[in-house]
N, C-alpha and C. Protein backbone atom coordinates (compact mmCIF):
# COMPACT_ATOMS: atom_id res chain seq x y z
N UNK A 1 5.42 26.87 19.40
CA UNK A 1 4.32 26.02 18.95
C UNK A 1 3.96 26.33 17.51
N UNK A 2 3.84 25.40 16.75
CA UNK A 2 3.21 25.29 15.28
C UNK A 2 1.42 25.70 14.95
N UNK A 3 1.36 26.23 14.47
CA UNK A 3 -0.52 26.03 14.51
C UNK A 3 -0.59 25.37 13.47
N UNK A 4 -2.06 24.47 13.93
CA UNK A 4 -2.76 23.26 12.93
C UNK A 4 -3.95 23.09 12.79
N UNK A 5 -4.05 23.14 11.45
CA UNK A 5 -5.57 22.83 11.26
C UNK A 5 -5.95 21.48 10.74
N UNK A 6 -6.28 20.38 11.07
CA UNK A 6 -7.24 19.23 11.08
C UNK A 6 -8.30 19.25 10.03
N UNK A 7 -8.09 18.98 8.68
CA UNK A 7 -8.79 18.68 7.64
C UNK A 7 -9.93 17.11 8.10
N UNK A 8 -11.26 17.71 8.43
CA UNK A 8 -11.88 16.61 8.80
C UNK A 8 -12.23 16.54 10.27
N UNK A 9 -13.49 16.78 10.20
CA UNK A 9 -13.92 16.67 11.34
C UNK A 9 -15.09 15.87 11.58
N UNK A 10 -14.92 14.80 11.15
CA UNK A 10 -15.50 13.58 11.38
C UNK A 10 -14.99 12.70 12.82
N UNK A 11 -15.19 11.66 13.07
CA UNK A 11 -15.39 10.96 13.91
C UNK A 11 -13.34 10.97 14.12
N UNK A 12 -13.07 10.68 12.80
CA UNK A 12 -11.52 10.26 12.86
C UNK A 12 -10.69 11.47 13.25
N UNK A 13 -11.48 12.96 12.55
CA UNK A 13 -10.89 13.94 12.76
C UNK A 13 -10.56 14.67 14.25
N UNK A 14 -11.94 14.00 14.69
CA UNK A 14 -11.82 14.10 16.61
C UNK A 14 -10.84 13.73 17.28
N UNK A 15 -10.71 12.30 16.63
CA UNK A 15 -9.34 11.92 17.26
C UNK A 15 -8.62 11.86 17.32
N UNK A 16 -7.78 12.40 15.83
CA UNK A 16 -6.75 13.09 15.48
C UNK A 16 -6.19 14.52 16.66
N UNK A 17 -7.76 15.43 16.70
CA UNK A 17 -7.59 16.22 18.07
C UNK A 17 -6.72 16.01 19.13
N UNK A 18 -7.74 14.28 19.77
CA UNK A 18 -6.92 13.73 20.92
C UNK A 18 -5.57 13.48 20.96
N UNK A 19 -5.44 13.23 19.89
CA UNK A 19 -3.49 12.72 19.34
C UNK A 19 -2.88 14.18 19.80
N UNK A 20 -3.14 14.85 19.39
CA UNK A 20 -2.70 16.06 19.01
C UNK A 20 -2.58 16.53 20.65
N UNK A 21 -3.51 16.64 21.81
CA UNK A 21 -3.55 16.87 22.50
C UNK A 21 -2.38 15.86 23.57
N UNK A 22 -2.62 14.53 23.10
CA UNK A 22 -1.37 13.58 23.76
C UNK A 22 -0.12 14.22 23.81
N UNK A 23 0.23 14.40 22.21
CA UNK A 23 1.17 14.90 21.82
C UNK A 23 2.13 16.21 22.73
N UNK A 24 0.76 17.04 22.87
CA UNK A 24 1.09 18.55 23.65
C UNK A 24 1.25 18.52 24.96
N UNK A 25 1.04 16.99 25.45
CA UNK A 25 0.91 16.72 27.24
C UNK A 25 2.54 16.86 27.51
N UNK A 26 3.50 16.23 26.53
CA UNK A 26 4.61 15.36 26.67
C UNK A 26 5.26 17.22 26.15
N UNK A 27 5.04 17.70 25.23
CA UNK A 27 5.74 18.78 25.04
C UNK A 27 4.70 19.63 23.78
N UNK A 28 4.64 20.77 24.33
CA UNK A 28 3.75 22.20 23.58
C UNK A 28 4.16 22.04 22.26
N UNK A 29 3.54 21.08 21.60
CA UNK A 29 4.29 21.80 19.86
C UNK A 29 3.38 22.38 18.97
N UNK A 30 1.75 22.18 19.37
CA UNK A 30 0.93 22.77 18.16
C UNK A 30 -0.35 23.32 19.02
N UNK A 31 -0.45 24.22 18.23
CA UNK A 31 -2.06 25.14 18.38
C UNK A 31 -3.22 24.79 17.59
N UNK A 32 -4.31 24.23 17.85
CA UNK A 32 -5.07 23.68 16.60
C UNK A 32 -6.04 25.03 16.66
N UNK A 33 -5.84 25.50 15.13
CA UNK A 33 -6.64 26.89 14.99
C UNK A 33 -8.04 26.19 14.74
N UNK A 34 -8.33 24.97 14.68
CA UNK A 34 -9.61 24.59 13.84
C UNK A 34 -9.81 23.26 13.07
N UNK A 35 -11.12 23.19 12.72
CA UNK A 35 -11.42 22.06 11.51
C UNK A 35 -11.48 22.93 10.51
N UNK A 36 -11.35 21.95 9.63
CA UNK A 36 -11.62 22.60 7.95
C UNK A 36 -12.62 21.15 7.61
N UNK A 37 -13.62 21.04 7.17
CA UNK A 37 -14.53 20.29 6.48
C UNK A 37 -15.18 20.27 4.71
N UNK A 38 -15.67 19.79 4.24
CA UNK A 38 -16.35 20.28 2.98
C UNK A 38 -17.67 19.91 3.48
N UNK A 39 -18.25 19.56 4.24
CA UNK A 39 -19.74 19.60 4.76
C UNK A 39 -20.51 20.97 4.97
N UNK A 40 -21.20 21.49 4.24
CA UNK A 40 -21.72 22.84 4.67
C UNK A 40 -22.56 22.99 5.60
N UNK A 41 -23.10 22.51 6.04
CA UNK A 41 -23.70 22.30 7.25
C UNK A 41 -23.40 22.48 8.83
N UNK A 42 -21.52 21.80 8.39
CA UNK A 42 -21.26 22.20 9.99
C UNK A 42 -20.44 23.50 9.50
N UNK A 43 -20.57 23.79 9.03
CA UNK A 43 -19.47 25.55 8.52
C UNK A 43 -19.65 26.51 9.92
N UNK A 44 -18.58 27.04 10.32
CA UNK A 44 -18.63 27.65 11.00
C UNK A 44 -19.59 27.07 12.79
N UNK A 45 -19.94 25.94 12.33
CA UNK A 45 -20.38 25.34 14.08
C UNK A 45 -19.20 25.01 14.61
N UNK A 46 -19.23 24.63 16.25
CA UNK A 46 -18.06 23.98 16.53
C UNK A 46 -18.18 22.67 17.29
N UNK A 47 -17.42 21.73 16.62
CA UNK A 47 -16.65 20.63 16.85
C UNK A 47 -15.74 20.00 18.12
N UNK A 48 -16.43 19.76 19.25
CA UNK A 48 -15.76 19.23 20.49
C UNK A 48 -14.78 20.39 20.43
N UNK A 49 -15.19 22.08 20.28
CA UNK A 49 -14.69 22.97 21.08
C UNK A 49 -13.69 23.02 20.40
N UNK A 50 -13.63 22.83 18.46
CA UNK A 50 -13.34 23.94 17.69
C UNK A 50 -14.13 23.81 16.61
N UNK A 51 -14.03 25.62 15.95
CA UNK A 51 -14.53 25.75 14.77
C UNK A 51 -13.95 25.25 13.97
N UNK A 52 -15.58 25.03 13.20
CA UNK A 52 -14.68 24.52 11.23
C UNK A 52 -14.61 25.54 10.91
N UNK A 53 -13.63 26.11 10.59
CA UNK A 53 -13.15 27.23 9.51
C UNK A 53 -13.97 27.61 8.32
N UNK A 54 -14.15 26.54 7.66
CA UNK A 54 -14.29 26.48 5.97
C UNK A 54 -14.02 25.29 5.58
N UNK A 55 -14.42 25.09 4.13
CA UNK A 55 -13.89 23.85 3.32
C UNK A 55 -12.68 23.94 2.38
N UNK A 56 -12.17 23.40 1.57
CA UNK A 56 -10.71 22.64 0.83
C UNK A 56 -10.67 24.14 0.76
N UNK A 57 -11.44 25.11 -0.24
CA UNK A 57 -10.75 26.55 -0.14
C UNK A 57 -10.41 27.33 0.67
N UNK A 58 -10.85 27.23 1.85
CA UNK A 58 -9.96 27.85 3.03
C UNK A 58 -8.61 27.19 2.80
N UNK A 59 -8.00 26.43 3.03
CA UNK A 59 -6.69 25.79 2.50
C UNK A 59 -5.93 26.57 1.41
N UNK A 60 -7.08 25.83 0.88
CA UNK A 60 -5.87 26.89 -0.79
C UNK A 60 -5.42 27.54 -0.66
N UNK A 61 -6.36 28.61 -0.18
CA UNK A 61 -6.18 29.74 -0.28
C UNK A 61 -5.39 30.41 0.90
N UNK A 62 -4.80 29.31 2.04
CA UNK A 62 -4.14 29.94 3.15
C UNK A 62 -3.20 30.89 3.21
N UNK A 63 -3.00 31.85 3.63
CA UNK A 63 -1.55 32.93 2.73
C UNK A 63 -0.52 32.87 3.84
N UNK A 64 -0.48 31.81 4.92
CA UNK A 64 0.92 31.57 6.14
C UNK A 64 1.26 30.26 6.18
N UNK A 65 2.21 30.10 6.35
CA UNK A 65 2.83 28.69 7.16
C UNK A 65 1.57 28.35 7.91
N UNK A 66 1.54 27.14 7.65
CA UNK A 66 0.45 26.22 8.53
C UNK A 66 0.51 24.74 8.52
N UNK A 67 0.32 23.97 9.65
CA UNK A 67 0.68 22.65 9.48
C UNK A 67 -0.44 22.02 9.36
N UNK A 68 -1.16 20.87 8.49
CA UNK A 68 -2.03 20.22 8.30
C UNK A 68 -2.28 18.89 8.51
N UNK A 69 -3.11 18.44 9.36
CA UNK A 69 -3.20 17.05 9.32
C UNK A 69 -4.41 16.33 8.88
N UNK A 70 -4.78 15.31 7.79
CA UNK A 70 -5.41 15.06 7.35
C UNK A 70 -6.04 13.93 7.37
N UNK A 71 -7.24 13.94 7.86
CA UNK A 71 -7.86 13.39 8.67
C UNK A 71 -9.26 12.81 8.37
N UNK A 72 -8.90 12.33 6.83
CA UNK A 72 -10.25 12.22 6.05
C UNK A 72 -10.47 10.46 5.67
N UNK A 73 -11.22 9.93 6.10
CA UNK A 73 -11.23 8.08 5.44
C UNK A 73 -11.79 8.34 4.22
N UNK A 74 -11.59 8.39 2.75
CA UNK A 74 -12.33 8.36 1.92
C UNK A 74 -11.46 7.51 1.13
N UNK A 75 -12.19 7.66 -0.31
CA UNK A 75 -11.61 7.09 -1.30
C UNK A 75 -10.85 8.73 -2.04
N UNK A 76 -11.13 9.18 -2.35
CA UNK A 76 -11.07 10.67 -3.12
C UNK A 76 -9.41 11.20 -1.70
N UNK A 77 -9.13 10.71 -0.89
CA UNK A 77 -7.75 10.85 -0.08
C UNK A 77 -6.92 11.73 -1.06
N UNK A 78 -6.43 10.68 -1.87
CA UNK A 78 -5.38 11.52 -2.85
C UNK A 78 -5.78 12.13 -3.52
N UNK A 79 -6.63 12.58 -4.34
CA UNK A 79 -6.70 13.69 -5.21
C UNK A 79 -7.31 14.79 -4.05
N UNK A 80 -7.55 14.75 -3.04
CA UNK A 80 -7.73 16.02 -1.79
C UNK A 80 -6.55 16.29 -1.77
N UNK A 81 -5.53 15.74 -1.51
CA UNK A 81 -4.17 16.10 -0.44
C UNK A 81 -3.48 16.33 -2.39
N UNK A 82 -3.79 16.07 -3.42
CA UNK A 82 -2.62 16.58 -4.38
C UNK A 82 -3.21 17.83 -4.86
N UNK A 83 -4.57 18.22 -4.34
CA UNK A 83 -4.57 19.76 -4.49
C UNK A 83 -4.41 20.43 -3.28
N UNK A 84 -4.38 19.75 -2.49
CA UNK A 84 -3.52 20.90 -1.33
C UNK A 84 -2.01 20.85 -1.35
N UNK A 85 -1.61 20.19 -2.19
CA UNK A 85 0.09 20.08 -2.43
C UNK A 85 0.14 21.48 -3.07
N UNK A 86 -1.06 22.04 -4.06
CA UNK A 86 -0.47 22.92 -4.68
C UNK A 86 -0.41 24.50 -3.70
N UNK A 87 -0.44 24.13 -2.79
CA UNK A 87 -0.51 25.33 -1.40
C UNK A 87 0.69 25.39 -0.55
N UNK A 88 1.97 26.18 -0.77
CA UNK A 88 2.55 25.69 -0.86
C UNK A 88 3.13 26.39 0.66
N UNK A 89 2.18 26.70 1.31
CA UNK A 89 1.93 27.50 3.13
C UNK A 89 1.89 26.34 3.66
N UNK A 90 0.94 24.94 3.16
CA UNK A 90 0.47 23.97 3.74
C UNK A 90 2.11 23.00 3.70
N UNK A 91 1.95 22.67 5.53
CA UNK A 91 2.96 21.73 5.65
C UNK A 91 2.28 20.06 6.37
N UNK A 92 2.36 19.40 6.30
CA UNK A 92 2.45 18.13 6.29
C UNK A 92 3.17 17.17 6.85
N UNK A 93 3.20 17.39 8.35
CA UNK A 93 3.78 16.29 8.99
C UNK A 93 3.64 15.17 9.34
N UNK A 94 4.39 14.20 10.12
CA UNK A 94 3.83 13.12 10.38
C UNK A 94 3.36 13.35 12.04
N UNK A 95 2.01 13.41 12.56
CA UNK A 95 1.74 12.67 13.89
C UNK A 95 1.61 12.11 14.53
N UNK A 96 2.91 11.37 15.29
CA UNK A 96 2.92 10.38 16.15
C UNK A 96 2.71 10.35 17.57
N UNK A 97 2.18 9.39 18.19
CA UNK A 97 1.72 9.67 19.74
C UNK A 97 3.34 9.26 20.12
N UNK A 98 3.49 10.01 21.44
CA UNK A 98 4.65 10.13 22.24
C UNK A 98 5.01 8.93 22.71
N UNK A 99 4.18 7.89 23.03
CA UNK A 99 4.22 6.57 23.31
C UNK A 99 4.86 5.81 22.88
N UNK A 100 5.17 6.01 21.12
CA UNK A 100 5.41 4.81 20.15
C UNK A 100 7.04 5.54 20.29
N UNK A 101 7.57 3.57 20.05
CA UNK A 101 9.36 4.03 19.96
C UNK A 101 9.35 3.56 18.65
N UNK A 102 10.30 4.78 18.30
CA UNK A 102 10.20 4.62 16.38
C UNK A 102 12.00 4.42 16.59
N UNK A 103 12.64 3.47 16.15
CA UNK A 103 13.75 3.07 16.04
C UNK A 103 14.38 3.85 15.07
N UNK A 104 15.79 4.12 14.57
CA UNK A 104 16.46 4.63 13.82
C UNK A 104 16.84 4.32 12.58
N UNK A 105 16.35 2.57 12.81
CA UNK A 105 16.31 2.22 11.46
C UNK A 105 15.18 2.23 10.25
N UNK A 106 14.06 2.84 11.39
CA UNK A 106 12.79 2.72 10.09
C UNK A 106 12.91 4.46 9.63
N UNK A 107 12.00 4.55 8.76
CA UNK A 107 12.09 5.25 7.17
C UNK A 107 10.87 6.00 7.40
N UNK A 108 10.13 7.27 7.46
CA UNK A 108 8.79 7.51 7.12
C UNK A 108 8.85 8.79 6.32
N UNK A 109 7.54 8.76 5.68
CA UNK A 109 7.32 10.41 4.67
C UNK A 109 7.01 11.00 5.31
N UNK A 110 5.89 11.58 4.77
CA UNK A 110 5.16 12.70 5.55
C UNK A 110 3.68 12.69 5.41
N UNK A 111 2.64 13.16 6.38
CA UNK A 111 1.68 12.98 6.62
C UNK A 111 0.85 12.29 7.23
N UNK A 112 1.62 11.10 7.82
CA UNK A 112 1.31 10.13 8.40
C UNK A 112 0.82 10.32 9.57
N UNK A 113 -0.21 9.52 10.22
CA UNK A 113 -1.17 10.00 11.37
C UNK A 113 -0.80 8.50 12.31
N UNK A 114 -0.04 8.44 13.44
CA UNK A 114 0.07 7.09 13.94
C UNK A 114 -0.29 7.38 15.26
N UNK A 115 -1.27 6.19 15.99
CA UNK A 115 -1.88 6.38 17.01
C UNK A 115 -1.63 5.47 18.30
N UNK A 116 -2.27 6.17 19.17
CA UNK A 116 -1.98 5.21 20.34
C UNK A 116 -1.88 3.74 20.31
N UNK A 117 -0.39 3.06 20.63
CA UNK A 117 -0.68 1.57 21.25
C UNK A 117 0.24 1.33 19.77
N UNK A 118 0.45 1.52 19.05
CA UNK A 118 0.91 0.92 17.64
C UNK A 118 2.30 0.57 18.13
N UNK A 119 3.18 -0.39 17.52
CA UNK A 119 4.03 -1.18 17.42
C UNK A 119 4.54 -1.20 16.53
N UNK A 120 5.66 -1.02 16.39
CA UNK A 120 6.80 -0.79 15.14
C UNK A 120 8.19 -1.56 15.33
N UNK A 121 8.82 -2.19 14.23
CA UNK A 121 10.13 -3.06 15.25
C UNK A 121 10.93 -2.32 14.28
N UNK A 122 11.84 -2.77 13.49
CA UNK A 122 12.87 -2.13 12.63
C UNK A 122 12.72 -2.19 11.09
N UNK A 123 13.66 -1.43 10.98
CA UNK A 123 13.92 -1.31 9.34
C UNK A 123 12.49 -1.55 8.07
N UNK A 124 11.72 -0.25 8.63
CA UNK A 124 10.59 -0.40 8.25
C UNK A 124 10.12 0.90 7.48
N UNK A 125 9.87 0.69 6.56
CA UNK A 125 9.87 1.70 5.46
C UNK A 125 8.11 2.44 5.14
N UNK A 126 7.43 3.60 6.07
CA UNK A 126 6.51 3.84 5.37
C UNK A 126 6.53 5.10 4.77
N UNK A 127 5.66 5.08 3.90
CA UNK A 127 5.42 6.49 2.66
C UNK A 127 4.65 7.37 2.91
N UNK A 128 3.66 8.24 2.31
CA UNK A 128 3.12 9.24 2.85
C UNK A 128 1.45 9.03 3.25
N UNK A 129 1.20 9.58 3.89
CA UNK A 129 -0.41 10.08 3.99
C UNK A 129 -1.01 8.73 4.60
N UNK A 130 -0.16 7.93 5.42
CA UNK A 130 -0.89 6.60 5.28
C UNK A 130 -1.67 7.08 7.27
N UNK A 131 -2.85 6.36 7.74
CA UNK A 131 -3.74 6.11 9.08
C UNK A 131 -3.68 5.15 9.51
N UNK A 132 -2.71 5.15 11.08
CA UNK A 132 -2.51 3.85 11.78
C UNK A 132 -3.17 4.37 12.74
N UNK A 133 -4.41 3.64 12.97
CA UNK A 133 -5.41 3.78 13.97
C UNK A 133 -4.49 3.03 15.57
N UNK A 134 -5.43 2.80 16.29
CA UNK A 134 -4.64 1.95 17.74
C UNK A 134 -4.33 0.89 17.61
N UNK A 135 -3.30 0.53 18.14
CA UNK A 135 -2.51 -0.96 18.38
C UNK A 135 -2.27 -1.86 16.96
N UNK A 136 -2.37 -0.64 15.81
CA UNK A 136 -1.64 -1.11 14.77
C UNK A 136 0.16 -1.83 15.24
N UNK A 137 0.29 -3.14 14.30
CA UNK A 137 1.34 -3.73 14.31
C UNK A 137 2.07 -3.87 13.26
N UNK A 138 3.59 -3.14 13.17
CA UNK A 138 3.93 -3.78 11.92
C UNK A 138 5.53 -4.48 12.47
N UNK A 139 6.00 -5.72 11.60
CA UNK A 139 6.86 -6.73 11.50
C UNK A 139 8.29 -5.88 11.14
N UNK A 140 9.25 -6.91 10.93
CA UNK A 140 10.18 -6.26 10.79
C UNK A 140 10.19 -5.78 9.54
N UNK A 141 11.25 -4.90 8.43
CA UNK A 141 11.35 -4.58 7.31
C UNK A 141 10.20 -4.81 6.47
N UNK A 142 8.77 -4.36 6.88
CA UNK A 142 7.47 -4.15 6.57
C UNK A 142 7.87 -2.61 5.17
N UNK A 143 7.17 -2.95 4.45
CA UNK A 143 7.15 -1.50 3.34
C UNK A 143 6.22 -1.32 3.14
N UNK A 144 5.95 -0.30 3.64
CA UNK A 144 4.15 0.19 2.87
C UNK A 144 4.42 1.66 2.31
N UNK A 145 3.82 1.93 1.00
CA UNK A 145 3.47 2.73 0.29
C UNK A 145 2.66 4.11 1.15
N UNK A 146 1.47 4.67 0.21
CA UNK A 146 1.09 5.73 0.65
C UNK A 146 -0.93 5.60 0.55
N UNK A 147 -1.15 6.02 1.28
CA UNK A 147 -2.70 6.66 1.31
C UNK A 147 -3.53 5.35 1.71
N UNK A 148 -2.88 4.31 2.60
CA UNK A 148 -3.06 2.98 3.09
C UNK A 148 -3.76 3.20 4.73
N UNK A 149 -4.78 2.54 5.24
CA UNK A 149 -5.38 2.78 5.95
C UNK A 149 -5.36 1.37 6.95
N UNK A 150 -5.22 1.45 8.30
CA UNK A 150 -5.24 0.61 9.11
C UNK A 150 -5.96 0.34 10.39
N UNK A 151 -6.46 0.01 10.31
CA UNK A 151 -7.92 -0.50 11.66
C UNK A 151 -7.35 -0.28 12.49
N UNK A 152 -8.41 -0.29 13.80
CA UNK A 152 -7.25 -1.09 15.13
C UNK A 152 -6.98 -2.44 14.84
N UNK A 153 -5.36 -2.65 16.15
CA UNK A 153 -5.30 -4.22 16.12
C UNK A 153 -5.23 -4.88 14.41
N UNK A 154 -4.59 -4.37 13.97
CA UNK A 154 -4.56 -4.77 12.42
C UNK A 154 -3.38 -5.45 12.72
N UNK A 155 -2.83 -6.32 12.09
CA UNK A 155 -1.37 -6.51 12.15
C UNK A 155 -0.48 -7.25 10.80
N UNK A 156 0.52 -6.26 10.72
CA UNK A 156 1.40 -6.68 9.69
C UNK A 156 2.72 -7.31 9.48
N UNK A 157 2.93 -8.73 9.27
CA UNK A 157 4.23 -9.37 9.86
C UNK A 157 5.25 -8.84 8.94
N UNK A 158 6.21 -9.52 9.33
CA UNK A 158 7.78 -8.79 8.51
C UNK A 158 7.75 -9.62 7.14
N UNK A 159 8.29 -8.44 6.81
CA UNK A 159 8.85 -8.21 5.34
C UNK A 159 7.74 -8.52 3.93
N UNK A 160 7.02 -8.30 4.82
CA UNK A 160 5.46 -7.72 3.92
C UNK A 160 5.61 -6.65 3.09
N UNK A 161 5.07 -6.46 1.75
CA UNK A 161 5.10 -4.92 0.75
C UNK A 161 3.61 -4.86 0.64
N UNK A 162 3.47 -3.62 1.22
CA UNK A 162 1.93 -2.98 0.89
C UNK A 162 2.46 -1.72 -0.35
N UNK A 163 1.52 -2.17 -1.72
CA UNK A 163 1.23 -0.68 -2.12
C UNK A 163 0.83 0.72 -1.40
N UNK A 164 -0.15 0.62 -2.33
CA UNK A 164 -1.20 2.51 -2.17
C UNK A 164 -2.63 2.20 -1.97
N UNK A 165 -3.22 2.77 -0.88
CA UNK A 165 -4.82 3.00 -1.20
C UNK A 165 -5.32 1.69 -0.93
N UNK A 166 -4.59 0.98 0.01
CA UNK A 166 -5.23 -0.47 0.61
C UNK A 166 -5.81 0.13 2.04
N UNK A 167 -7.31 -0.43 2.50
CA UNK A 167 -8.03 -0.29 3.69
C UNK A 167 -7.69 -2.13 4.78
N UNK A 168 -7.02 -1.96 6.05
CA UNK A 168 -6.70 -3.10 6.63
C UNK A 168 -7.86 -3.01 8.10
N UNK A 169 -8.91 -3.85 7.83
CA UNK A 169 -9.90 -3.49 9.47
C UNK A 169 -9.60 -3.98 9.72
N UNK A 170 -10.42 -3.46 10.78
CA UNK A 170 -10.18 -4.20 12.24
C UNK A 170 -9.90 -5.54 12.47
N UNK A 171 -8.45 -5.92 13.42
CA UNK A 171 -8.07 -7.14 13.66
C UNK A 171 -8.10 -7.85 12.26
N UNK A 172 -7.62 -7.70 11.16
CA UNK A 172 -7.01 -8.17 10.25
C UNK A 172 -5.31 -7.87 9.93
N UNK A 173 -4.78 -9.48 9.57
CA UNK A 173 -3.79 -9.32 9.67
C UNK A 173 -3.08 -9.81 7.85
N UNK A 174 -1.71 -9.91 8.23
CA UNK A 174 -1.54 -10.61 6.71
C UNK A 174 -0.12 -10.83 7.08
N UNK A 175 0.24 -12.68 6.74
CA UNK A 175 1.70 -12.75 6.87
C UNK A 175 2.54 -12.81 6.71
N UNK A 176 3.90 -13.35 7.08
CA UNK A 176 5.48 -12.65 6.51
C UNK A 176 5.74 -13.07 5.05
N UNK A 177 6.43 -11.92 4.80
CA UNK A 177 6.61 -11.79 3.17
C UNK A 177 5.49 -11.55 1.74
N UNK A 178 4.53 -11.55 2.38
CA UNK A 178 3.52 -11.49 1.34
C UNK A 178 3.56 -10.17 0.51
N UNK A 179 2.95 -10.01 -0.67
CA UNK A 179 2.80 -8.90 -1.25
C UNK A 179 1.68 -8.19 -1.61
N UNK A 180 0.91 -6.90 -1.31
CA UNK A 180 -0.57 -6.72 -1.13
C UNK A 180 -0.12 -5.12 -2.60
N UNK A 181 -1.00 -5.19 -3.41
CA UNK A 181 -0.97 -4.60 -4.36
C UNK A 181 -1.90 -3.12 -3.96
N UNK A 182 -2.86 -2.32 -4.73
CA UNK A 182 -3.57 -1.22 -4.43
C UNK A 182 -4.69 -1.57 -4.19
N UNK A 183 -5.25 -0.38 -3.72
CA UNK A 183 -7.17 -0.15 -3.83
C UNK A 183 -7.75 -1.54 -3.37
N UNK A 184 -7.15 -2.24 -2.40
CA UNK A 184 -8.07 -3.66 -1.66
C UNK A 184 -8.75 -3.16 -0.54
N UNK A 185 -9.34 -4.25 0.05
CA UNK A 185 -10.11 -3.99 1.00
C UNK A 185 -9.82 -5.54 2.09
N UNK A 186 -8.99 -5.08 3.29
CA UNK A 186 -9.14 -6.43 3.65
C UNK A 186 -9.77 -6.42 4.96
N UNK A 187 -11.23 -7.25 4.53
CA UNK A 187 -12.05 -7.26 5.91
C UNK A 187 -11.60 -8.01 7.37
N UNK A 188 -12.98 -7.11 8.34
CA UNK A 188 -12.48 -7.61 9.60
C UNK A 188 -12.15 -8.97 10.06
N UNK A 189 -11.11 -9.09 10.68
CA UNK A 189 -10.66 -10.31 11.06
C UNK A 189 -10.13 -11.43 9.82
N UNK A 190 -10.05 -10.92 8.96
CA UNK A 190 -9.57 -11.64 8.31
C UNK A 190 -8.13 -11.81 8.35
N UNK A 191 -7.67 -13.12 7.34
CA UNK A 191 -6.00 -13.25 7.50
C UNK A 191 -5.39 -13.39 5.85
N UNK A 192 -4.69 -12.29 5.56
CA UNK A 192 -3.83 -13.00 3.77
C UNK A 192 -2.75 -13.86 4.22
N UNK A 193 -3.11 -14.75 3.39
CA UNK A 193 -1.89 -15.55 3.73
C UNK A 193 -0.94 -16.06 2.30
N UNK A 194 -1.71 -15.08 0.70
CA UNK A 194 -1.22 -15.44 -0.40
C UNK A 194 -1.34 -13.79 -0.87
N UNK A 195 -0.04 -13.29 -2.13
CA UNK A 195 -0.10 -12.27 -2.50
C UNK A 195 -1.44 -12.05 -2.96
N UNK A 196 -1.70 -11.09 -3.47
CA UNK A 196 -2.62 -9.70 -3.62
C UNK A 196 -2.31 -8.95 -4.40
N UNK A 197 -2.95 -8.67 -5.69
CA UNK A 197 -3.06 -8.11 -6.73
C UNK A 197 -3.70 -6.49 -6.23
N UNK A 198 -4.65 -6.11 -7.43
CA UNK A 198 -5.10 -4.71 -6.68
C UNK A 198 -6.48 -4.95 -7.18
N UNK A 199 -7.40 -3.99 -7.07
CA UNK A 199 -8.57 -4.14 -6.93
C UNK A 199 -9.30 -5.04 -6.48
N UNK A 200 -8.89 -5.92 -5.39
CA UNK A 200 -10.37 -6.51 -4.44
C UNK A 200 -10.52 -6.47 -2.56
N UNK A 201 -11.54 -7.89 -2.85
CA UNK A 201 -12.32 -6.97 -1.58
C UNK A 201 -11.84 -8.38 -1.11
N UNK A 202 -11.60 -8.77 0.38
CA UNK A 202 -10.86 -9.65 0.37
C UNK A 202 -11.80 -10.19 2.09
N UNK A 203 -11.97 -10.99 2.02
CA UNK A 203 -12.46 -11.66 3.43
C UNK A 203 -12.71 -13.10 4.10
N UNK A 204 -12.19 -12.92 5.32
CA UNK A 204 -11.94 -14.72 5.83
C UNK A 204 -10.70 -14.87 5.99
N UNK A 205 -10.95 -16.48 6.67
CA UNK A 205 -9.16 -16.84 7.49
C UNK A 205 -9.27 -18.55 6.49
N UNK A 206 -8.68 -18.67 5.64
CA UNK A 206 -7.34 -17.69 5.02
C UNK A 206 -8.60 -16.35 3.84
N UNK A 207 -8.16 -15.47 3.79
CA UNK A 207 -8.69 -14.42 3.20
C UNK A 207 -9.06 -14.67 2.00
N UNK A 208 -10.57 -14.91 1.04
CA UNK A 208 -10.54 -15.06 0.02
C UNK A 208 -11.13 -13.85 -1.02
N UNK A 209 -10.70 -13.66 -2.08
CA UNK A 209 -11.51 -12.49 -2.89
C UNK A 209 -12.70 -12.65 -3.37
N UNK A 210 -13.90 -11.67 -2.74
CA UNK A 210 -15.33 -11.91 -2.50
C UNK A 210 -15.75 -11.07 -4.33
N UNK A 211 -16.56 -12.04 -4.64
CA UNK A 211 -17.13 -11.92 -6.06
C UNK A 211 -18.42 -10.83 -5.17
N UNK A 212 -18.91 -9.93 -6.25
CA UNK A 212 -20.31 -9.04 -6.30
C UNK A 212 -20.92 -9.19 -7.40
């Protein structure tokens, strides 16, 4: 068994737990030593029966092999995880529930958190650090980038390109072939049905970009 510590112990970080625990039903692979948080408050309380360790410097500063899963919804995602790159104890896998059939032809990095009920068909290319919540869907030869976030029930048809740092809620979808750029936001239930640049906030069927 691997030991793991769960960066985040928020609501998402809980359930990352549960994954983790799915995971160990089907076969023993990890020990979760803990949360790690930056909230000082819960320091050292415990969390559905584990401790938070510490915050980002417990990490750093880890001096063993340790596997990390990261488990944070923010915006600030990537610049967290590119200073824990510089730790170089910290490993970074991808966690998938035992459930999902990942075919031979799709592609993934590392860090990736994929959850119960999700759907994957072929030749599907994702990158690192990205959160597929439940009954995420993706199409065929789908590409998505890194640090991309997915609701439940989101769904992504084939041969769609997602950048970096796009948020997809709940039951929003977007369809075949389209191209979705960075840093959007595409609200619940909504549908893209035209490319996507980067920076907006996007909502409605067909999805339009909401002025503030």
């Amino acid at each position: 068994m691997k030991d793991i510590i769960i960066y985040g112990a928020g609501g998402f970080g809980r359930e990352v737990n549960v994954l983790i625990k799915q995971i160990n039903s089907v076969k023993e692979a990890y020990n979760v030593l803990g949360f790690v948080d930056d909230n000082p408050e819960i320091l050292n309380k415990n969390v559905n029966g584990l401790k938070v360790l510490g915050g980002i410097e417990y990490l750093l500063t880890f001096d063993k092999p340790v596997v990390v899963a990261v488990a944070i919804i923010t915006k600030s995602k990537e610049t967290i995880v590119n200073r824990l790159l510089q730790n170089k104890n910290l490993i970074f896998t991808n966690l998938i529930h035992p459930q999902i059939y990942w075919d031979d032809t799709n592609v993934i990095g590392s860090g990736n958190i994929l959850c119960h009920g999700m759907n994957i068909t072929c030749n599907v290319v994702i990158g690192d650090f990205n959160l597929f919540n439940g009954k995420v869907g993706l199409g065929h030869d789908v590409n998505i980038g890194s640090y991309n976030l997915f609701g439940p029930n989101s769904f992504i048809a084939g041969e769609v390109t997602i950048a970096n740092n796009n948020t997809f809620s709940m039951n929003s979808s977007v369809i075949q072939q389209k191209k979705i750029g960075s840093y959007n936001v595409i609200n619940l239930n909504s549908v893209v049905i035209r490319n996507i640049k980067d920076n907006g906030t996007y909502f409605g069927v067909p999805a339009l970009k909401q002025k503030f």
